[in-house]
C-alpha atoms as a PDB file:
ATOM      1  CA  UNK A   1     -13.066   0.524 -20.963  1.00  0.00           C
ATOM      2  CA  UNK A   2      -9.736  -0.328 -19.605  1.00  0.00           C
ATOM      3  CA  UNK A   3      -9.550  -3.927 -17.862  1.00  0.00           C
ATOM      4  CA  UNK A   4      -6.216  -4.206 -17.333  1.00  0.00           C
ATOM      5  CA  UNK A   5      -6.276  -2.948 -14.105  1.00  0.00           C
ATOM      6  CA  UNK A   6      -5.837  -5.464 -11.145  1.00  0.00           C
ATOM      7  CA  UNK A   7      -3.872  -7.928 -12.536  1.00  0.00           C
ATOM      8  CA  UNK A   8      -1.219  -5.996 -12.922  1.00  0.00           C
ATOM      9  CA  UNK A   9      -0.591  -5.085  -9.149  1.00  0.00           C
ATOM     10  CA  UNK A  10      -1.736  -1.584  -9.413  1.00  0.00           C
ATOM     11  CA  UNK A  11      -3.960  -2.027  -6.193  1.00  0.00           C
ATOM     12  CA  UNK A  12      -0.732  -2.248  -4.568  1.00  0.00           C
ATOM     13  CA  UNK A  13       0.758   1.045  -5.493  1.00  0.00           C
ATOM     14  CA  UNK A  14       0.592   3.791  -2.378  1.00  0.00           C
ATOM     15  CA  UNK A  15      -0.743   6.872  -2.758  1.00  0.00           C
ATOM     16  CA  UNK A  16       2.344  10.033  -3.244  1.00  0.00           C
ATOM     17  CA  UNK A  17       1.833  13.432  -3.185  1.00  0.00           C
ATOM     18  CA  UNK A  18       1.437  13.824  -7.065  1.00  0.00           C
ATOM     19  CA  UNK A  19      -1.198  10.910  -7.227  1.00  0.00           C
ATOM     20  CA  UNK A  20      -2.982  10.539  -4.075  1.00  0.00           C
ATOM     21  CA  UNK A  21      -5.721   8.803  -4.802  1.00  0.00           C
ATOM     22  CA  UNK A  22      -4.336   5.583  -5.979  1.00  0.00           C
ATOM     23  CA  UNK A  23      -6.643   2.173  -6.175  1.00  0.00           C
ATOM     24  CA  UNK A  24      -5.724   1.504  -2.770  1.00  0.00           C
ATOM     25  CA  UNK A  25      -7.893   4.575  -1.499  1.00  0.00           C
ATOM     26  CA  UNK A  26     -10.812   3.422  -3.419  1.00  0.00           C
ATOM     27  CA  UNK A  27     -13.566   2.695  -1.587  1.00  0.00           C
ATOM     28  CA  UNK A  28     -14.059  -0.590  -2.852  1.00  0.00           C
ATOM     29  CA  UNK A  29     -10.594  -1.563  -1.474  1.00  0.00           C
ATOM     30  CA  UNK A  30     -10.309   0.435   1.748  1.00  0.00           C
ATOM     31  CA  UNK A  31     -10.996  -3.302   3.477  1.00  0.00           C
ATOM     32  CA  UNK A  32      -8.410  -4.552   1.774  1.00  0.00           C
ATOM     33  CA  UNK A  33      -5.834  -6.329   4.039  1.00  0.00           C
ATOM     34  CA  UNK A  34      -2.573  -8.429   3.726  1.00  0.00           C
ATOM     35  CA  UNK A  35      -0.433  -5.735   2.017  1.00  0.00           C
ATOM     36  CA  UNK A  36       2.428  -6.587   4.399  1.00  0.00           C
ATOM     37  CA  UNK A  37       2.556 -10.251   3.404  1.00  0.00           C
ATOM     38  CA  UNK A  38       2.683  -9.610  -0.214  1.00  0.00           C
ATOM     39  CA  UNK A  39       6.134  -7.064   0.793  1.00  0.00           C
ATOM     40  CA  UNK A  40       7.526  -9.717   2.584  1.00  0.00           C
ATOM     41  CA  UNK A  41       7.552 -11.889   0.111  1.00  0.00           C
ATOM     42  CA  UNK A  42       8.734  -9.430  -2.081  1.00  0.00           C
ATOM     43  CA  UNK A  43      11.535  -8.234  -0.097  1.00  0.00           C
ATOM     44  CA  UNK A  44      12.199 -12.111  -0.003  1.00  0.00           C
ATOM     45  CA  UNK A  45      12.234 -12.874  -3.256  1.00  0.00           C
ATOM     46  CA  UNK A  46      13.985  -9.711  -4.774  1.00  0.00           C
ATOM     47  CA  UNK A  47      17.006 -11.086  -2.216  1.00  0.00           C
ATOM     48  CA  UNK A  48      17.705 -14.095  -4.011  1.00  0.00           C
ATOM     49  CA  UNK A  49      16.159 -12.682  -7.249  1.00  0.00           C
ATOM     50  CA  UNK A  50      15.944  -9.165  -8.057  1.00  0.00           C
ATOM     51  CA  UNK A  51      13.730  -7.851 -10.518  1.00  0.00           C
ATOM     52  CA  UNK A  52      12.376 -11.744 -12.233  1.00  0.00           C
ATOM     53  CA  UNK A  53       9.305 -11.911  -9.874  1.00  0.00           C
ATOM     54  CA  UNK A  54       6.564  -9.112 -10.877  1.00  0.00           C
ATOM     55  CA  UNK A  55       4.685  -8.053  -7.597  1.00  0.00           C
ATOM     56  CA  UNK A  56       1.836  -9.066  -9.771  1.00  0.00           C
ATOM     57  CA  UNK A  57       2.660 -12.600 -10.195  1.00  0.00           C
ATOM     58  CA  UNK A  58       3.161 -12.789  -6.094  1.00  0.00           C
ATOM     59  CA  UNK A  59      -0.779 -11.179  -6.064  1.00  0.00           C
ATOM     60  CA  UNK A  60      -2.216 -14.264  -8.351  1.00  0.00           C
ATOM     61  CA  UNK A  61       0.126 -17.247  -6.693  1.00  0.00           C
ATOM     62  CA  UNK A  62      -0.562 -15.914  -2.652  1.00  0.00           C
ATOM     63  CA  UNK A  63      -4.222 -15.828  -3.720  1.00  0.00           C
ATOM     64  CA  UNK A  64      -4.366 -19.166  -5.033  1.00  0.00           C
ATOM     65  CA  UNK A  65      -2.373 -20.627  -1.877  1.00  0.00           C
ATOM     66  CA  UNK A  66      -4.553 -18.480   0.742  1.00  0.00           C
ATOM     67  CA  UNK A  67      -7.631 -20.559  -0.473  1.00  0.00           C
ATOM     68  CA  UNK A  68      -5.800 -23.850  -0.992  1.00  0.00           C
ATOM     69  CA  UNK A  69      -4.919 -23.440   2.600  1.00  0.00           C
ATOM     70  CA  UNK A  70      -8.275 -23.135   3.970  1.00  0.00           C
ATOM     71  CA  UNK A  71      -9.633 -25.500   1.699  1.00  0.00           C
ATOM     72  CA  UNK A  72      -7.355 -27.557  -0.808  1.00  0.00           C
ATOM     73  CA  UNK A  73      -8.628 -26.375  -4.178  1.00  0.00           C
ATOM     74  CA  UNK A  74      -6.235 -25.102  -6.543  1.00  0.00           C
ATOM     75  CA  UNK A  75      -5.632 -24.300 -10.056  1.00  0.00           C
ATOM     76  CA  UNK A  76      -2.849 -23.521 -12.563  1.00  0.00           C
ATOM     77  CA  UNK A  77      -1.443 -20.184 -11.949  1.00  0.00           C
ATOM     78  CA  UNK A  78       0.369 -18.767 -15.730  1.00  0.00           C
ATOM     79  CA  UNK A  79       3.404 -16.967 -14.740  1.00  0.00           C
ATOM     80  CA  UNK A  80       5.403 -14.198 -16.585  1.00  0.00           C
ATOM     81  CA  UNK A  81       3.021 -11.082 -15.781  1.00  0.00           C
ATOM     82  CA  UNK A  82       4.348  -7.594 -15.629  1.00  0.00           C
ATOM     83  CA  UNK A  83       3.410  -4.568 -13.361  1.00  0.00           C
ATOM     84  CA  UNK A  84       1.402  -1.962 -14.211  1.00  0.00           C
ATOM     85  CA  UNK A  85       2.768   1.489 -13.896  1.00  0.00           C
ATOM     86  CA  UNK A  86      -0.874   3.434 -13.250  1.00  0.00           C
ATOM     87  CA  UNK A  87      -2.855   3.194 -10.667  1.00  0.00           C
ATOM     88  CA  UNK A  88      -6.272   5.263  -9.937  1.00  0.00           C
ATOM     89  CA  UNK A  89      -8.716   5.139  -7.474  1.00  0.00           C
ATOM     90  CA  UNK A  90     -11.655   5.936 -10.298  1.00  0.00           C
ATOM     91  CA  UNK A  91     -10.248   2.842 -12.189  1.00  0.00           C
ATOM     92  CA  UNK A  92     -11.229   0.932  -9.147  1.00  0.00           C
ATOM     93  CA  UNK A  93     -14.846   2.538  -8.705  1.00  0.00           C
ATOM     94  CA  UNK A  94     -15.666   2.144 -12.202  1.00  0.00           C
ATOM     95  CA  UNK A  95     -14.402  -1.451 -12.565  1.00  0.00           C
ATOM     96  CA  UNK A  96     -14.674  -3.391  -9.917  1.00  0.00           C
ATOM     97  CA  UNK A  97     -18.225  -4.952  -8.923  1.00  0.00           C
ATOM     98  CA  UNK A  98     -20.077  -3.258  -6.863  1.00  0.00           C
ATOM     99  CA  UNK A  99     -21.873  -4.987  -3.682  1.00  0.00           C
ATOM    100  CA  UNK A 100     -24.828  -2.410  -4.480  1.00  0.00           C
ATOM    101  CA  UNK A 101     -25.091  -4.486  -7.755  1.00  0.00           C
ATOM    102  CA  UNK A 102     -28.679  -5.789  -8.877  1.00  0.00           C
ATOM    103  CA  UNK A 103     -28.206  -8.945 -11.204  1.00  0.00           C
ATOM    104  CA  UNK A 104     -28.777  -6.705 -14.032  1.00  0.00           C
ATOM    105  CA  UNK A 105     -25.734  -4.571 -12.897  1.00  0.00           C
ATOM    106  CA  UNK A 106     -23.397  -7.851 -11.967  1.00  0.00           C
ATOM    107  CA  UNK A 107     -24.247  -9.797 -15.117  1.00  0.00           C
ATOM    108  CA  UNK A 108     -22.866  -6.595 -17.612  1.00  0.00           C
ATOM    109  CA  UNK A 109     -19.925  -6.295 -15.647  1.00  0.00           C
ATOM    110  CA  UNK A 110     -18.825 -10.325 -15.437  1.00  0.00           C
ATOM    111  CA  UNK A 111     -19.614 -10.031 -19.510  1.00  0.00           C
ATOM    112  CA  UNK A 112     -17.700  -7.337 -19.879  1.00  0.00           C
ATOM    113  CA  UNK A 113     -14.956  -8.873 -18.544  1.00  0.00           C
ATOM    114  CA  UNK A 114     -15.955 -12.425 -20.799  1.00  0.00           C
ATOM    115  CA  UNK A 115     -16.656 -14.046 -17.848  1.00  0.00           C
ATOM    116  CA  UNK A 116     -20.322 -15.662 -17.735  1.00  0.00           C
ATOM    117  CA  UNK A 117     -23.416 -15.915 -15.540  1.00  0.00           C
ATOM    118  CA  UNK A 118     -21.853 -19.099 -14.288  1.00  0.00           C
ATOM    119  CA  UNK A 119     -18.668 -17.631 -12.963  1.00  0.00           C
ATOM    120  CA  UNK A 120     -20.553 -14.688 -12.037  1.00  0.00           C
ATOM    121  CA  UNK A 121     -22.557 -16.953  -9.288  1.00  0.00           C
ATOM    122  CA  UNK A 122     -19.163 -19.551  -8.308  1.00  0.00           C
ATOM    123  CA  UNK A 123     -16.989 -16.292  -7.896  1.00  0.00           C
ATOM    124  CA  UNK A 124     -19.110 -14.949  -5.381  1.00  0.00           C
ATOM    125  CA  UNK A 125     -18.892 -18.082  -3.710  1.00  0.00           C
ATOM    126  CA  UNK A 126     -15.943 -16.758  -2.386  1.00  0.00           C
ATOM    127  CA  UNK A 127     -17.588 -14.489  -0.111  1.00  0.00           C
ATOM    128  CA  UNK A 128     -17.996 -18.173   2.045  1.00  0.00           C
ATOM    129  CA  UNK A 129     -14.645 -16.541   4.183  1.00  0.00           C
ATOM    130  CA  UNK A 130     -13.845 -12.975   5.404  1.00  0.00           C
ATOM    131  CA  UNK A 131     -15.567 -10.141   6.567  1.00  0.00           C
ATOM    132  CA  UNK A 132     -18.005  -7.370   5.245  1.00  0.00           C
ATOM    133  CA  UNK A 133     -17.921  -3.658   6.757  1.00  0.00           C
ATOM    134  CA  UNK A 134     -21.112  -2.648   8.396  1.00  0.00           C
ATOM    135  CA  UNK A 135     -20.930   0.584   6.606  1.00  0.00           C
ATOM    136  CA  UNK A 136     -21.325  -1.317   3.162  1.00  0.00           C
ATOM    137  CA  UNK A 137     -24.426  -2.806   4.177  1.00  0.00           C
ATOM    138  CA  UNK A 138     -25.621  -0.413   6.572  1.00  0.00           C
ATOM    139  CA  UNK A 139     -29.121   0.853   4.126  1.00  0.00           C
ATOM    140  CA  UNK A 140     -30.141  -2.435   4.051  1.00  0.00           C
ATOM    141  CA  UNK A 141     -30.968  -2.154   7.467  1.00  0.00           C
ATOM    142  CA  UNK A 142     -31.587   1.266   8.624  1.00  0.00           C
ATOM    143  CA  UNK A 143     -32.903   3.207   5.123  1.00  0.00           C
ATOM    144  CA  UNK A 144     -33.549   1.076   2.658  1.00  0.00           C
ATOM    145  CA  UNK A 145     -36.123   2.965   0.600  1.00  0.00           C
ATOM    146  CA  UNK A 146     -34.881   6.793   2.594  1.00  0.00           C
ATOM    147  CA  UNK A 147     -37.925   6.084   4.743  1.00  0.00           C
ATOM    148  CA  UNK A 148     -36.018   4.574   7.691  1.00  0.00           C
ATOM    149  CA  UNK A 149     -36.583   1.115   6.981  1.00  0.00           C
ATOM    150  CA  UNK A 150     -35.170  -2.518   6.587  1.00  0.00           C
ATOM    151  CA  UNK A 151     -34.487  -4.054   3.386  1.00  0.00           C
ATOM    152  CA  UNK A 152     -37.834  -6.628   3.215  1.00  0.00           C
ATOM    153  CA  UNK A 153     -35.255  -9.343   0.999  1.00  0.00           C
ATOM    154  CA  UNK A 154     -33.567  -9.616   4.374  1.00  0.00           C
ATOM    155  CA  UNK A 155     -34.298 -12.583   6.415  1.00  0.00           C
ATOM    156  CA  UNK A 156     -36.104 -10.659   9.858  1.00  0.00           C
ATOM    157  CA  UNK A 157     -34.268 -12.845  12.204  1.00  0.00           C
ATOM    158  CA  UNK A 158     -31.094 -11.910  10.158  1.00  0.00           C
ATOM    159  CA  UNK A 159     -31.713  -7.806  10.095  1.00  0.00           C
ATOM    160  CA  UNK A 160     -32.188  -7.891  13.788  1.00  0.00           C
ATOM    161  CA  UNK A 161     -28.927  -9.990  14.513  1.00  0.00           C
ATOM    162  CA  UNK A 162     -27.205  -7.589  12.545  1.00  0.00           C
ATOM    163  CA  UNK A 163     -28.449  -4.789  13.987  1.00  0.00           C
ATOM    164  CA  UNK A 164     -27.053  -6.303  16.987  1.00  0.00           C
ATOM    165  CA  UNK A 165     -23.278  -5.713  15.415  1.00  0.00           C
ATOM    166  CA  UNK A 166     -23.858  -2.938  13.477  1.00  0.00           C
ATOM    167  CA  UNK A 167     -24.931   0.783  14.550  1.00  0.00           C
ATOM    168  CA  UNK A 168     -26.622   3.475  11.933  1.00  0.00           C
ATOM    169  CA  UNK A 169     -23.384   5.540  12.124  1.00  0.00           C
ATOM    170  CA  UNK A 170     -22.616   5.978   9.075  1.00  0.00           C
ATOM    171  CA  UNK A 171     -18.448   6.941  10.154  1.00  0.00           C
ATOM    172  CA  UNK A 172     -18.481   3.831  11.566  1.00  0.00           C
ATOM    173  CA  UNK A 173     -15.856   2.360   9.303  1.00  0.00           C
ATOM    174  CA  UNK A 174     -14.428  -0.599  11.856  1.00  0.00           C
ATOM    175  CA  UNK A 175     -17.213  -2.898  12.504  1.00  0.00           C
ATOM    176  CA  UNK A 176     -17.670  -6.083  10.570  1.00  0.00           C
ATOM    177  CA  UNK A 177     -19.702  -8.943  10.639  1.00  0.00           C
ATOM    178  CA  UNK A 178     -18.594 -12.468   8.827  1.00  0.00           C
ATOM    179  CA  UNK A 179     -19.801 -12.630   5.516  1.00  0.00           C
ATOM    180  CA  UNK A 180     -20.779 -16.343   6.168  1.00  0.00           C
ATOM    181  CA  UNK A 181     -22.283 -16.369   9.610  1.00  0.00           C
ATOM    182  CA  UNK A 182     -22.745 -20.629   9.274  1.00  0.00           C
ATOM    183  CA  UNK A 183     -18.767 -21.366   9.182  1.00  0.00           C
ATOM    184  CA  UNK A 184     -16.434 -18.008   8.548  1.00  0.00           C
ATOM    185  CA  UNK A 185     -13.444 -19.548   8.414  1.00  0.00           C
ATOM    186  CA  UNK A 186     -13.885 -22.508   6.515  1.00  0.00           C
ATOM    187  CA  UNK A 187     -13.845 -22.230   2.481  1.00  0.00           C
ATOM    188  CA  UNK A 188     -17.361 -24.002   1.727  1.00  0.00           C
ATOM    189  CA  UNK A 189     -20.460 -24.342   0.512  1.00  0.00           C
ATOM    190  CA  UNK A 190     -22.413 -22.484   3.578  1.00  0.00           C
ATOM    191  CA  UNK A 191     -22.267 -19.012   1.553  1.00  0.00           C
ATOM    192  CA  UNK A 192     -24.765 -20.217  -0.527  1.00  0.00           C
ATOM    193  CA  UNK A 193     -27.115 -21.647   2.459  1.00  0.00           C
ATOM    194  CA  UNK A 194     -26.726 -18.082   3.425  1.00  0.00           C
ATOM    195  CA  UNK A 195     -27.909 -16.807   0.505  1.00  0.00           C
ATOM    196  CA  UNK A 196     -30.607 -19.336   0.102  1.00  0.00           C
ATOM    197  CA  UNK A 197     -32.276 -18.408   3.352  1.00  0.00           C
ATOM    198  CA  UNK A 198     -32.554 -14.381   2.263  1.00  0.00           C
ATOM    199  CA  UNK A 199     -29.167 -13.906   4.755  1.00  0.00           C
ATOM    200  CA  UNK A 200     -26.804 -12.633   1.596  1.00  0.00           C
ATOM    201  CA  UNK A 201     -25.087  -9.730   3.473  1.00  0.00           C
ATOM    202  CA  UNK A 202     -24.719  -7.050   0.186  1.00  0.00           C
ATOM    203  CA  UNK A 203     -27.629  -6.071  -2.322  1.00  0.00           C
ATOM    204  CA  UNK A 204     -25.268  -8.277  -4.896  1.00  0.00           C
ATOM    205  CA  UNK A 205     -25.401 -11.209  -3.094  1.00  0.00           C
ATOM    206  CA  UNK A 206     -29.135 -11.178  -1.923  1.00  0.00           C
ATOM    207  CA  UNK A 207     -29.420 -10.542  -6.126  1.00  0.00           C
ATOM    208  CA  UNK A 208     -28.543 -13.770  -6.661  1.00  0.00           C
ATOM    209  CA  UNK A 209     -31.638 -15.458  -5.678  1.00  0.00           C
ATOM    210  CA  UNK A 210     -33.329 -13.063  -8.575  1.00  0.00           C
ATOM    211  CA  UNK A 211     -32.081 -14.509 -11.455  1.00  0.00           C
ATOM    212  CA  UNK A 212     -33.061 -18.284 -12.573  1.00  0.00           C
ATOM    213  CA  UNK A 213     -29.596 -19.513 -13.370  1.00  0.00           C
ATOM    214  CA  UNK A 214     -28.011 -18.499 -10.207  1.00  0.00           C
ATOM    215  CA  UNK A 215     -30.824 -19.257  -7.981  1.00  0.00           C
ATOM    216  CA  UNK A 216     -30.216 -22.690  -9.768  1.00  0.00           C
ATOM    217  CA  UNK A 217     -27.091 -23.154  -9.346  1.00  0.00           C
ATOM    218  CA  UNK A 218     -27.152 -22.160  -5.099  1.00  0.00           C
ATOM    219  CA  UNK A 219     -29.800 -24.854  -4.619  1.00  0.00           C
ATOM    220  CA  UNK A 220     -27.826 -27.438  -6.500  1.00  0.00           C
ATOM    221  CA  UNK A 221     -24.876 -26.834  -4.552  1.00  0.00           C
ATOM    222  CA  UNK A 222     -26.916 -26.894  -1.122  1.00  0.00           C
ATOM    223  CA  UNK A 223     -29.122 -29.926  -1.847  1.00  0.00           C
ATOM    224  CA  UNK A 224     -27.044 -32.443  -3.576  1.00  0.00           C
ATOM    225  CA  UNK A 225     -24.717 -35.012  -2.326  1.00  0.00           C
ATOM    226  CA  UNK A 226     -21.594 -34.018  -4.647  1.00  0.00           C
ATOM    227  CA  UNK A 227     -21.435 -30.334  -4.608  1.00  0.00           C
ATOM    228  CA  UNK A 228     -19.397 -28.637  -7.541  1.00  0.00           C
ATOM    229  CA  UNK A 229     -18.305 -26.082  -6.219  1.00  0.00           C
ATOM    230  CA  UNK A 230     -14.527 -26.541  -5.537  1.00  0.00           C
ATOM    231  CA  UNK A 231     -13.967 -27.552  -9.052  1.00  0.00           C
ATOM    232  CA  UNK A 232     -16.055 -24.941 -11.084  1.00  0.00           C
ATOM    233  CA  UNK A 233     -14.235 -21.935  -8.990  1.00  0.00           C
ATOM    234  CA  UNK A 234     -10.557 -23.896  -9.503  1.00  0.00           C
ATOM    235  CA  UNK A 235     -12.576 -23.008 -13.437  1.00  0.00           C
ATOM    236  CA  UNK A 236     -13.562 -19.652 -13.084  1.00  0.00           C
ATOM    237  CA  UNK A 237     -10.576 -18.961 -11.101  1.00  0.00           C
ATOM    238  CA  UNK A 238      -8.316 -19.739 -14.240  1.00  0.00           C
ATOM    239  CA  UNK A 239     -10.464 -17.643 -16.193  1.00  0.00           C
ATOM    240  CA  UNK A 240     -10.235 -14.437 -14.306  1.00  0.00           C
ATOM    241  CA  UNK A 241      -6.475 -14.385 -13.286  1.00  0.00           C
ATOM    242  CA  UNK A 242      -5.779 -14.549 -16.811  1.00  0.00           C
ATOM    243  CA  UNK A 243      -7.862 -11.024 -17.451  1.00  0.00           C
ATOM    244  CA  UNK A 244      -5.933  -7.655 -18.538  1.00  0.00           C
ATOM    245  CA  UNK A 245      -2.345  -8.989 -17.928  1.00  0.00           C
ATOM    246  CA  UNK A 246       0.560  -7.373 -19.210  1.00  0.00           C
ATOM    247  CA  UNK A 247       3.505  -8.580 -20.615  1.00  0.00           C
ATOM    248  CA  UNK A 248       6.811  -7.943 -22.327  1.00  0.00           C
ATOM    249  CA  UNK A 249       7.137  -4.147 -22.845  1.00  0.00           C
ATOM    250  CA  UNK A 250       3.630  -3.027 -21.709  1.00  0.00           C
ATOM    251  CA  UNK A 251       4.569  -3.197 -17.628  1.00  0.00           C
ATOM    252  CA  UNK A 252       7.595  -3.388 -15.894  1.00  0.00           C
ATOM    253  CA  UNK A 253       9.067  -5.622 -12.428  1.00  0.00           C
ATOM    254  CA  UNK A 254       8.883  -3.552  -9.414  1.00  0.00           C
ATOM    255  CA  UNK A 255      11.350  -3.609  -6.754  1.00  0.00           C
ATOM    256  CA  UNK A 256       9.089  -2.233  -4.630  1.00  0.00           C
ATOM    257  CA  UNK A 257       5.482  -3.495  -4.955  1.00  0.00           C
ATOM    258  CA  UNK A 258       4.189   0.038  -3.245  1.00  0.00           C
ATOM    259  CA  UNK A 259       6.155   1.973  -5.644  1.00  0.00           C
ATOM    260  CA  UNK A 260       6.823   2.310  -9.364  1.00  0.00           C
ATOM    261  CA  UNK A 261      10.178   2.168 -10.188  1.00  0.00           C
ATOM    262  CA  UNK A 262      11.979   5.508 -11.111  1.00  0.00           C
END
């Protein structure tokens, strides 16, 4: 398995004519939004700089200063990374975690990647801001089991609000609902009061509360006084953008952070 894919920009690359189906028309990252900040920065920086800053290196500092402006945690960001030249959109399916995940499912992939059940829980955390697609979620409350019914992990009161936002059309791919109902745009603990009270939006969040060291973990950031929570994903966070990266000869700088260079 290949797991330097990610962060090495290739999520950025846009689909041509010879490879159409790039990582950014993978259905895990059709949600994906922001790609115009990233080639303004760029555009920006290849200006004063051309070809030092790799459009991966923009991915891993913008993401570290989108959450330390919504919340100030931070972390140490390792610079130096190169892009990746390949990008496909079964790289994406096969890699990424899926939000149809059981624990089972979510724990092999975090190890695979070396990260543990720990990071696996604080990581998710970060579903506390931003929005998930009705269509993603959409079983859980219209045909769970095929027999037209609602997913019974699903908080009642929850299932019928979101019923309330989200039809059974299954081409509806423009309807969202906040992934933390409690405070969506603050960067916080609330994701895991969510989860706590069977209101996890995805089967991998609601799969957290099935497994005795994450189920640990939510309650102990919910019911103490000094929550951990900033400082163990500043933690994980270090881990994971330090996963796969390439260097030296193995990528290259694009000028371009949609295209490979020619």
């Amino acid at each position: 398995m290949r797991i330097n894919k990610g962060c090495d920009a290739s999520v950025l690359i846009d689909p041509t004519e010879s490879n159409n189906q790039t990582e950014k028309t993978a259905l895990p990252n059709v949600t994906l939004r922001g790609y115009e900040v990233i080639n303004a920065i760029k555009s920006a920086l290849e200006k004063q700089c051309p070809g030092v800053v790799s459009c991966a290196d923009i991915l891993a500092l913008a993401s570290r200063d989108a959450i330390r402006t919504v919340k100030n945690i931070s972390w140490e960001v390792p610079l130096g990374r190169k892009d990746g030249k390949i990008s496909l959109a079964s790289d994406a399916d096969t890699l990424l975690p899926s939000p149809f995940f059981n624990f089972s499912s979510l724990k092999e992939k975090f190890a695979s990647l070396g990260l543990t059940t720990k990071d696996l829980v604080v990581l998710l955390g970060s579903h506390t801001i931003g929005q998930g697609h009705c269509f993603v979620f959409q079983s859980r409350l219209y045909n769970f089991s095929g027999r037209g019914d609602t997913d019974p992990s699903l908080s009642p009161s929850y299932a019928a609000f979101l019923k309330t936002k989200c039809t059974p059309n299954p081409n509806d791919t423009q309807s969202v609902v906040p992934l933390d109902r409690i405070t969506p745009r603050v960067f916080d603990e609330n994701y895991y009061v969510m989860v706590s009270q069977n209101k996890g939006l995805f089967h991998s969040d609601a799969a957290l509360l099935t497994n005795a060291e994450t189920k640990s973990y939510i309650y102990q950031q919910i019911k103490t006084k000094r929550s951990t929570f900033a400082q163990d994903f500043s933690a994980s966070m270090s881990k994971m953008i330090k996963l796969g990266v390439l260097t030296g000869n193995q990528g290259e700088v694009r000028k371009t952070c949609g295209v490979v260079n020619a």
